[in-house]
N, C-alpha and C. Protein backbone atom coordinates (compact mmCIF):
# COMPACT_ATOMS: atom_id res chain seq x y z
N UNK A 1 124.98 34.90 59.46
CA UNK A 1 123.57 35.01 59.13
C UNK A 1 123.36 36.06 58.04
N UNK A 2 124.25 37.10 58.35
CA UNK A 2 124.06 38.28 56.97
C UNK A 2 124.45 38.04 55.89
N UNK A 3 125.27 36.82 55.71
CA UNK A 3 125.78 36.46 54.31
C UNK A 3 124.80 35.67 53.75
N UNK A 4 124.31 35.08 54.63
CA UNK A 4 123.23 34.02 54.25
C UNK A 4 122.25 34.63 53.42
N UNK A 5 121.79 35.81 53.98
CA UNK A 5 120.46 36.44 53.44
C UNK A 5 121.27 36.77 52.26
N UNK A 6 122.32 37.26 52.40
CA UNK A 6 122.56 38.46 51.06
C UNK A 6 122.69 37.29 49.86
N UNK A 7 123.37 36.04 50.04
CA UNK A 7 123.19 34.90 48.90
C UNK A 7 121.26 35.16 48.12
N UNK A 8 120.61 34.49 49.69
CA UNK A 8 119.38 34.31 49.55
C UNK A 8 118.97 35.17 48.52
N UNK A 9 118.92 36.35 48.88
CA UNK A 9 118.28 37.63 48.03
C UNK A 9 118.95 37.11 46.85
N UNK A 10 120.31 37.32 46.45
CA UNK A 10 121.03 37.24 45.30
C UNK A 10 120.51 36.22 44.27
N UNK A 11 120.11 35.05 44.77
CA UNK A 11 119.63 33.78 44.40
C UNK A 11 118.25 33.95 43.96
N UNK A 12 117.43 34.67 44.57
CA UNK A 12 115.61 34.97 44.79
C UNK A 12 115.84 36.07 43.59
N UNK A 13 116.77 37.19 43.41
CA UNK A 13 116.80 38.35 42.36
C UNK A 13 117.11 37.36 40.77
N UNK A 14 118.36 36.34 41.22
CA UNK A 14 118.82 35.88 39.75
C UNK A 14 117.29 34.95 39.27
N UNK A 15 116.39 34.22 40.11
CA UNK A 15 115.68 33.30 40.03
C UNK A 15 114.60 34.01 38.84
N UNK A 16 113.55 34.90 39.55
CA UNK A 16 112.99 36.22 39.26
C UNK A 16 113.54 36.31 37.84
N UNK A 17 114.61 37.17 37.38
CA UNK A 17 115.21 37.58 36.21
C UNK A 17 115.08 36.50 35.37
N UNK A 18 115.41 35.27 35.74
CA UNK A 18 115.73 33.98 34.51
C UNK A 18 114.34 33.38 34.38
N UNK A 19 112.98 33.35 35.82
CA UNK A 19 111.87 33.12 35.01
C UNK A 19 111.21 33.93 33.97
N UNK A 20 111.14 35.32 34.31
CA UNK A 20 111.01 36.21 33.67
C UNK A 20 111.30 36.14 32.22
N UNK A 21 112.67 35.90 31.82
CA UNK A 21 113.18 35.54 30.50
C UNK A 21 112.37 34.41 29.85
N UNK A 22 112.44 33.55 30.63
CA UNK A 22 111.70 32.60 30.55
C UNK A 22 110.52 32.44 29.84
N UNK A 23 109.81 33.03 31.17
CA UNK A 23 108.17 33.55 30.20
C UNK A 23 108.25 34.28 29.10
N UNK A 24 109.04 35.14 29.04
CA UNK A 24 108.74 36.25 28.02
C UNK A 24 109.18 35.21 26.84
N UNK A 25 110.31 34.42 26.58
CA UNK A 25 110.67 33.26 25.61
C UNK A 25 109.43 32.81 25.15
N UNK A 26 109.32 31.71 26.16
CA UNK A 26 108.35 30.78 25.78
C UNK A 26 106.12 31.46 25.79
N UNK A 27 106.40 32.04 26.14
CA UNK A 27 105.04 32.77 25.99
C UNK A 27 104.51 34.02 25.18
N UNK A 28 105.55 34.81 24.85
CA UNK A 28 105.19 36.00 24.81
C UNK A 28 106.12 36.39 22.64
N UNK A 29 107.05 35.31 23.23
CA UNK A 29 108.18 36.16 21.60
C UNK A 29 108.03 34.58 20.99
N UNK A 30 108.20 33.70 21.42
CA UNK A 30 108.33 32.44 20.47
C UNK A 30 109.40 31.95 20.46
N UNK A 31 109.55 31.16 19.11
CA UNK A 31 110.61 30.95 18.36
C UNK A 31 110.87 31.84 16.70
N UNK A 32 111.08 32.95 17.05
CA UNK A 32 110.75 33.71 15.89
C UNK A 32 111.92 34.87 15.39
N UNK A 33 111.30 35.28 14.28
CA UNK A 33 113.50 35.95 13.37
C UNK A 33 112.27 36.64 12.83
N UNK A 34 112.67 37.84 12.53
CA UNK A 34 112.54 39.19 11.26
C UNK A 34 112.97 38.46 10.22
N UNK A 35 112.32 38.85 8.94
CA UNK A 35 112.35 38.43 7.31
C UNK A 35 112.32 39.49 6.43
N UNK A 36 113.17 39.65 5.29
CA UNK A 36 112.64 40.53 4.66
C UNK A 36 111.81 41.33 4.61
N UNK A 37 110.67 40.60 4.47
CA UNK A 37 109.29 40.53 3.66
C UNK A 37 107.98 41.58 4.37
N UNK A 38 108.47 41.88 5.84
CA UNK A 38 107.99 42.51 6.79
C UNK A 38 107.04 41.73 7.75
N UNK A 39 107.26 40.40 7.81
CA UNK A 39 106.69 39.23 8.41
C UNK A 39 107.90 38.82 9.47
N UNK A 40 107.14 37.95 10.32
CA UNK A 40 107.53 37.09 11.49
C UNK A 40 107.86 35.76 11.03
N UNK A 41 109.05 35.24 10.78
CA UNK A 41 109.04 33.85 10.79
C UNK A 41 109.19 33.30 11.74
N UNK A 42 108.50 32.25 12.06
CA UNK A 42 108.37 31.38 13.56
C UNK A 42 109.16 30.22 12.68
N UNK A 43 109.84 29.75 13.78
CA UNK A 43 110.81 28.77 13.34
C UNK A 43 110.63 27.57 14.39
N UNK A 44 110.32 26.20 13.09
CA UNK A 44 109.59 25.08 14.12
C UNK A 44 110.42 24.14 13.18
N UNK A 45 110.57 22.79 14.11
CA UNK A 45 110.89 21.92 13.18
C UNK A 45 109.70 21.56 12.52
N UNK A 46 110.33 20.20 11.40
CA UNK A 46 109.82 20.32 10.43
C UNK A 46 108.34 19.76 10.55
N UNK A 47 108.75 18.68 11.60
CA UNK A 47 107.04 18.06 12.11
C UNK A 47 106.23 19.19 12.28
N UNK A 48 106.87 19.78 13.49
CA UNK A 48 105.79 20.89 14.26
C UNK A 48 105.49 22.06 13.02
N UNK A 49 106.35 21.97 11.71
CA UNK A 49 105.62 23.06 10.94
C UNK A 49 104.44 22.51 10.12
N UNK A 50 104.35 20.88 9.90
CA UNK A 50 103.70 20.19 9.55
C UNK A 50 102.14 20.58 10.15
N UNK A 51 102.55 20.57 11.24
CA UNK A 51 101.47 20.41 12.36
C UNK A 51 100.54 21.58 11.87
N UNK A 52 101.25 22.54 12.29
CA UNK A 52 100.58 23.70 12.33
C UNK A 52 99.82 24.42 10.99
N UNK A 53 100.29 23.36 9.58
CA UNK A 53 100.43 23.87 8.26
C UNK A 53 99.20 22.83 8.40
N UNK A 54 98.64 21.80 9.11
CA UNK A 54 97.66 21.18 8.74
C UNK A 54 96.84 21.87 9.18
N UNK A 55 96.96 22.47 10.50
CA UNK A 55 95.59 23.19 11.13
C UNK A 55 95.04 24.09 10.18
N UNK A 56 95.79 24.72 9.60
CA UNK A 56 95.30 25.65 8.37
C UNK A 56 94.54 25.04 7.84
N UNK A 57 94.80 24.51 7.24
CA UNK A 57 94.66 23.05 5.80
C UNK A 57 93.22 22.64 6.43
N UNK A 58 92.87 22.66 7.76
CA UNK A 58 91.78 22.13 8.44
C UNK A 58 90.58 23.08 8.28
N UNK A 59 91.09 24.14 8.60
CA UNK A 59 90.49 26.08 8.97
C UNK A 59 89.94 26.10 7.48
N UNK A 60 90.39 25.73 6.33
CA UNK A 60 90.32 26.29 5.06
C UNK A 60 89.20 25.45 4.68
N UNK A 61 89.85 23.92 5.21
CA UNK A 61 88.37 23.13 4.37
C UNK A 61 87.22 22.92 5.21
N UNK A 62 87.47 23.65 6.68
CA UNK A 62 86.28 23.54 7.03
C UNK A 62 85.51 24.90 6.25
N UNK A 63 85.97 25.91 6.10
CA UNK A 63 85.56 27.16 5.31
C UNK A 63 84.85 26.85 3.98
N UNK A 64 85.69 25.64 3.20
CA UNK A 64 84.78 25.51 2.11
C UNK A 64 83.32 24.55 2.47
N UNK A 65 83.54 23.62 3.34
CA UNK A 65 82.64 22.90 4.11
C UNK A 65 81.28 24.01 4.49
N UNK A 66 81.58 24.70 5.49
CA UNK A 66 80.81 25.61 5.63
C UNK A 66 79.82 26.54 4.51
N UNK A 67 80.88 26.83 3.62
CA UNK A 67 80.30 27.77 2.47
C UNK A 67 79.32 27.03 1.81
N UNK A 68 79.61 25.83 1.21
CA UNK A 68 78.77 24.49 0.50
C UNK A 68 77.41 24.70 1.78
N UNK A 69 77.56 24.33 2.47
CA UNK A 69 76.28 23.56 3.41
C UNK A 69 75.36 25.61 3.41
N UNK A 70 75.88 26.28 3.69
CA UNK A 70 74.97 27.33 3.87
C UNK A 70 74.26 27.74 2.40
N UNK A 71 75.05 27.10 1.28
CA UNK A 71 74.45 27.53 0.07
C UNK A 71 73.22 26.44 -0.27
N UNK A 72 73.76 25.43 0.17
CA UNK A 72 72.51 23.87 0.31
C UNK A 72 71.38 24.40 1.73
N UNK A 73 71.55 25.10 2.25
CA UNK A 73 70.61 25.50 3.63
C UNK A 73 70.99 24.41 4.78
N UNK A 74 71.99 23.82 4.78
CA UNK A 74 71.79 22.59 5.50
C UNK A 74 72.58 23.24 6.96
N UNK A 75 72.41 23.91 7.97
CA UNK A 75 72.63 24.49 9.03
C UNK A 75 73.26 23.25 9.99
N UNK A 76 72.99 22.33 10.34
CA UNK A 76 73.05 21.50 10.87
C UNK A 76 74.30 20.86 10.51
N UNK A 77 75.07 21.03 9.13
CA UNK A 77 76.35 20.45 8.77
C UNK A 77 77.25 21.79 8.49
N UNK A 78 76.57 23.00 8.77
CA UNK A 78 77.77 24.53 8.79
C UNK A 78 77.86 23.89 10.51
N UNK A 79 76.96 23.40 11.71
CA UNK A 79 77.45 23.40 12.71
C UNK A 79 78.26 22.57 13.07
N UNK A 80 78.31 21.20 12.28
CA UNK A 80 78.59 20.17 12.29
C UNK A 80 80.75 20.54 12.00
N UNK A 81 80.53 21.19 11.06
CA UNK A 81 82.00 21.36 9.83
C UNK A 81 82.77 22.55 10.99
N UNK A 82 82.20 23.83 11.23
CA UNK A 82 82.51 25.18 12.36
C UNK A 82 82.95 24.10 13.50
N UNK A 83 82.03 23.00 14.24
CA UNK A 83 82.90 22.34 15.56
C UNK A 83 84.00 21.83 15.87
N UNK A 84 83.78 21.10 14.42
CA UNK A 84 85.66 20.39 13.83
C UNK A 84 86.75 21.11 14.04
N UNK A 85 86.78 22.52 13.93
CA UNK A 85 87.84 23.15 14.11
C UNK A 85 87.79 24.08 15.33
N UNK A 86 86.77 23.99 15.79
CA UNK A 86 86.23 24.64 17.19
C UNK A 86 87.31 25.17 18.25
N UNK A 87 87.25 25.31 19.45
CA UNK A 87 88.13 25.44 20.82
C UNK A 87 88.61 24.11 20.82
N UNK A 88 87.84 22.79 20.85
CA UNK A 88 88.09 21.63 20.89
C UNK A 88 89.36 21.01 20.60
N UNK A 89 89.35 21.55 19.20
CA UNK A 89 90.53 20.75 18.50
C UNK A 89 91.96 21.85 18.61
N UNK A 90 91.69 22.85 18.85
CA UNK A 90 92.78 23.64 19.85
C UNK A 90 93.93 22.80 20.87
N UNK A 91 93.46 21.88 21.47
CA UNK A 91 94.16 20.68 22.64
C UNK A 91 94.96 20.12 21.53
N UNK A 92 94.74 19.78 20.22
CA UNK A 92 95.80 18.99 19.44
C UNK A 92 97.47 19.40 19.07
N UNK A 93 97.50 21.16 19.80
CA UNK A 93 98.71 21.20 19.20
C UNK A 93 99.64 21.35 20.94
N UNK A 94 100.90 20.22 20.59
CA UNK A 94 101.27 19.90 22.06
C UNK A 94 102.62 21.10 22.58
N UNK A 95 102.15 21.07 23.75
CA UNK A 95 103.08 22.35 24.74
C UNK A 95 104.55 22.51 24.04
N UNK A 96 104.99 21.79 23.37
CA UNK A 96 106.33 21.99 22.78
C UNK A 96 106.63 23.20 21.92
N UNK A 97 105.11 22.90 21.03
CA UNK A 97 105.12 23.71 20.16
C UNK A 97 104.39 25.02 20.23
N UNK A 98 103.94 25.21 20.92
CA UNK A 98 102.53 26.50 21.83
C UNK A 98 103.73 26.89 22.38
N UNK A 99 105.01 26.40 22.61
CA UNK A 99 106.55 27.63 23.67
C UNK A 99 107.27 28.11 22.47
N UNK A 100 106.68 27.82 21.05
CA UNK A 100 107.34 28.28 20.04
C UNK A 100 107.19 29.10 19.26
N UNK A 101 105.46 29.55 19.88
CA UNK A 101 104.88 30.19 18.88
C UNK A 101 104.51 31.49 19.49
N UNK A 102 104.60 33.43 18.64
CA UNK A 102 104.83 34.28 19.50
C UNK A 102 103.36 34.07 19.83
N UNK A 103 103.19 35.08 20.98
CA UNK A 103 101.55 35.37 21.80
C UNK A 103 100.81 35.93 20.78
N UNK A 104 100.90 36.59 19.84
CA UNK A 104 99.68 37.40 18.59
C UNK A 104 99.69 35.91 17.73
N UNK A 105 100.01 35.26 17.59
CA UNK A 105 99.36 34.43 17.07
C UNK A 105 99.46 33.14 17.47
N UNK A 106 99.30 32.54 18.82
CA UNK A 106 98.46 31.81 19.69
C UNK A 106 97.29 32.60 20.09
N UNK A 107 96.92 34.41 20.08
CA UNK A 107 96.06 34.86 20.72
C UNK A 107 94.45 34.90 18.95
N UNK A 108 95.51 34.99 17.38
CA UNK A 108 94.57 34.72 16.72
C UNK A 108 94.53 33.25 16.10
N UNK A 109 95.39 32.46 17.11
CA UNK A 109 95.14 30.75 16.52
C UNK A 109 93.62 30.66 17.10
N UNK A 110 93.56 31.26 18.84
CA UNK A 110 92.58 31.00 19.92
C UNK A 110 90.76 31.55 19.51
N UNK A 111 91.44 32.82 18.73
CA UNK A 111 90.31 33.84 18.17
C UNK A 111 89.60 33.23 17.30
N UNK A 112 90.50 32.76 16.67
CA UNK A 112 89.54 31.81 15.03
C UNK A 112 88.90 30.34 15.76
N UNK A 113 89.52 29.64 16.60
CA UNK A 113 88.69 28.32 17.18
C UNK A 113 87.58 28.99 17.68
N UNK A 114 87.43 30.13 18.77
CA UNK A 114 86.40 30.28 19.32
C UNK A 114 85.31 30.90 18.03
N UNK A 115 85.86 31.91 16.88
CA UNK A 115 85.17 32.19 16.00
C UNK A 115 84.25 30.84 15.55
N UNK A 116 84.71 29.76 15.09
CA UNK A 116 84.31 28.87 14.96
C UNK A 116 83.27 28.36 16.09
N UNK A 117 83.68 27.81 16.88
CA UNK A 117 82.73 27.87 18.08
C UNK A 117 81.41 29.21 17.79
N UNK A 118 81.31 29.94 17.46
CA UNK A 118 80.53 31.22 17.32
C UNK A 118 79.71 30.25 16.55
N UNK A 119 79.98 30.27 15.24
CA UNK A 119 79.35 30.07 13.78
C UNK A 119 78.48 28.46 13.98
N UNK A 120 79.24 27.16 14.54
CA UNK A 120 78.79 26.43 14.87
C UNK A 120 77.21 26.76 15.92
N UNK A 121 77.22 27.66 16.90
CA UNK A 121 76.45 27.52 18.35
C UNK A 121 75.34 28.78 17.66
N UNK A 122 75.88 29.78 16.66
CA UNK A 122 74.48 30.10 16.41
C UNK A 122 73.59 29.61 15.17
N UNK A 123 74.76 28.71 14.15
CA UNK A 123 74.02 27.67 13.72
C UNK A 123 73.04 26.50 13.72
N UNK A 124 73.31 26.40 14.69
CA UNK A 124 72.65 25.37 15.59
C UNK A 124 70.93 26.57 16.39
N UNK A 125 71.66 27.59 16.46
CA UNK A 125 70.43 28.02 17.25
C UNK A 125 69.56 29.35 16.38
N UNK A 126 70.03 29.74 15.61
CA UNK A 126 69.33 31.05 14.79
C UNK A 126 69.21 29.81 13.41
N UNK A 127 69.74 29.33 12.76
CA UNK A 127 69.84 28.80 11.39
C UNK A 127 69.30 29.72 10.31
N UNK A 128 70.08 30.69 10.11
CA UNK A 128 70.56 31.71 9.63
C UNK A 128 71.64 31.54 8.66
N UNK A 129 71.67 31.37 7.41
CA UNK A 129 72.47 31.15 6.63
C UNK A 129 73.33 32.44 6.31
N UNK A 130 72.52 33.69 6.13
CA UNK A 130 73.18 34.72 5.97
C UNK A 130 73.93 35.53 7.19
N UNK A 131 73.35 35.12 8.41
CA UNK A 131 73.96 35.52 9.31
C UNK A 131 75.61 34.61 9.78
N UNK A 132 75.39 33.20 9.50
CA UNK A 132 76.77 32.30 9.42
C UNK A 132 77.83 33.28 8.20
N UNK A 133 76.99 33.51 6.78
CA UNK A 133 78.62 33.96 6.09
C UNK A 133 79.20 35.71 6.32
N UNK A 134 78.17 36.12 7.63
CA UNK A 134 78.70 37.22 8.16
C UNK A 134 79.27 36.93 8.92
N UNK A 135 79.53 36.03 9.77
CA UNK A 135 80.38 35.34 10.43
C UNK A 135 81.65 34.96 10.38
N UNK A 136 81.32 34.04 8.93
CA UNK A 136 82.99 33.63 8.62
C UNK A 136 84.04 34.79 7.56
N UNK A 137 82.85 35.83 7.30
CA UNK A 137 83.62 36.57 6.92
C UNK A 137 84.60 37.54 7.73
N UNK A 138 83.90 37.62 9.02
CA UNK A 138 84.99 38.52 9.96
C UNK A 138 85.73 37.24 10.56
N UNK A 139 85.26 35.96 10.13
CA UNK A 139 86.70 35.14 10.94
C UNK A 139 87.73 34.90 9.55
N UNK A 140 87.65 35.22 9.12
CA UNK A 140 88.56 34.72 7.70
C UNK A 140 89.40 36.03 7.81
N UNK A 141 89.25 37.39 8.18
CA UNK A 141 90.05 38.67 8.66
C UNK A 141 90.98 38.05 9.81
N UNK A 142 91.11 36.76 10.62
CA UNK A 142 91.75 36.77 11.22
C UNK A 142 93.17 35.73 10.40
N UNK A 143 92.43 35.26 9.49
CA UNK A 143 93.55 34.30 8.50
C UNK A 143 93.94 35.37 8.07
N UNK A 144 93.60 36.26 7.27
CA UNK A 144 94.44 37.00 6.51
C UNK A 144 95.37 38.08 7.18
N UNK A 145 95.09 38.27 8.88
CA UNK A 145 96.12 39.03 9.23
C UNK A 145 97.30 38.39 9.66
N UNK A 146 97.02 36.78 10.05
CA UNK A 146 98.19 36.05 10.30
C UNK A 146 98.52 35.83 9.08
N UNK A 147 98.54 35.59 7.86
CA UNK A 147 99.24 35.19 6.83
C UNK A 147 100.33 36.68 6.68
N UNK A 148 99.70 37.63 6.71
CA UNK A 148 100.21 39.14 6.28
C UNK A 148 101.30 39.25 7.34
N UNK A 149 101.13 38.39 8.34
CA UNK A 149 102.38 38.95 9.98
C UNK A 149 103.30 37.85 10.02
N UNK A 150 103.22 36.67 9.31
CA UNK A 150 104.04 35.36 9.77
C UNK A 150 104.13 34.43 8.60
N UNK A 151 105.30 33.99 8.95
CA UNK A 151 105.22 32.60 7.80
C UNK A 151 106.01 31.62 9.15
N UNK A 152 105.77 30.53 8.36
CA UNK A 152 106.80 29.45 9.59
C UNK A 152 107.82 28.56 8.46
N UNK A 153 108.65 28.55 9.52
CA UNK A 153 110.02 28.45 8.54
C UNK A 153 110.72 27.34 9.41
N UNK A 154 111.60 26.30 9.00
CA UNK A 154 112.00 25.42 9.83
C UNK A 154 113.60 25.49 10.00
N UNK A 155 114.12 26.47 9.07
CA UNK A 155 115.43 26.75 9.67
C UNK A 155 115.39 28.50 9.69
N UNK A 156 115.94 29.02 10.40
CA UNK A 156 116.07 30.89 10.22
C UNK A 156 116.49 31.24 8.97
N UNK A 157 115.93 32.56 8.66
CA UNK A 157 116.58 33.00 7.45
C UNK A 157 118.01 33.57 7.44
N UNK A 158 118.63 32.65 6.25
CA UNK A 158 120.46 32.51 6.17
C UNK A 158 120.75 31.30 6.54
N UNK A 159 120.59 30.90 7.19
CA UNK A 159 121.21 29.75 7.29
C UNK A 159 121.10 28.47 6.71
């Protein structure tokens, strides 16, 4: 019976340790290498860098979207353009690639959808043009600190 437990424990301690790793992998560090440059390269294949290089591509033209409609006064299409990229469309990028990416930036992928979400919901309810490009100006601080911390790269650097 005493050997039994002492496996048990042994088994319950190694279990513990390897989820642990685990999480900290897939949640917390990514798939990611030091670069020169003083940036994070996250390393995705080439789809999943695709992926993630569109969401940008999405973030940016909803930004010019936005900028246009608040200079036309048209509030109703800054809320319309801000939803598109909202929390919503957050669900499009799949669990494969969210275990690849470190936690500071899944935490400002999350920051800028809900920013969005912001700009959309008080568009809709203040229609406030000047108050929207105070808006996207502190969400556009969150693009420029992920560009300044990360690039994504589909093989590590060297190889």
């Amino acid at each position: 019976m005493r050997k039994t437990t002492s496996w048990l424990g042994l088994l319950l301690a190694l279990s513990a340790v390897l989820n642990g790793a685990l999480i900290y992998r897939f949640i917390i560090a990514g798939s990611t290498v030091e670069v020169a440059d003083q940036r994070t390269a996250i390393v995705l294949e080439e789809g999943e860098r695709q992926l993630v290089l569109e969401e940008m591509r999405q973030f940016l033209t909803s930004v010019q979207g936005i900028t246009q409609a608040i200079t036309q006064e048209k509030m109703d299409e800054v809320a319309a353009k801000a939803r598109a990229v909202g929390s919503a469309a957050a669900g499009a990028v799949p669990a494969s690639v969210m275990g690849k990416l470190p936690l500071d930036f899944k935490q400002l992928g999350l920051s800028t959808h809900q920013g969005f979400d912001a700009i959309a919901m008080d568009a809709e309810s203040l229609g406030d043009g000047t108050h929207a490009m105070e808006q996207l100006g502190r969400l556009l601080n969150n693009c420029i600190a992920c560009h300044a911390a990360y690039q994504i790269r589909t093989t590590p650097p060297g190889l």
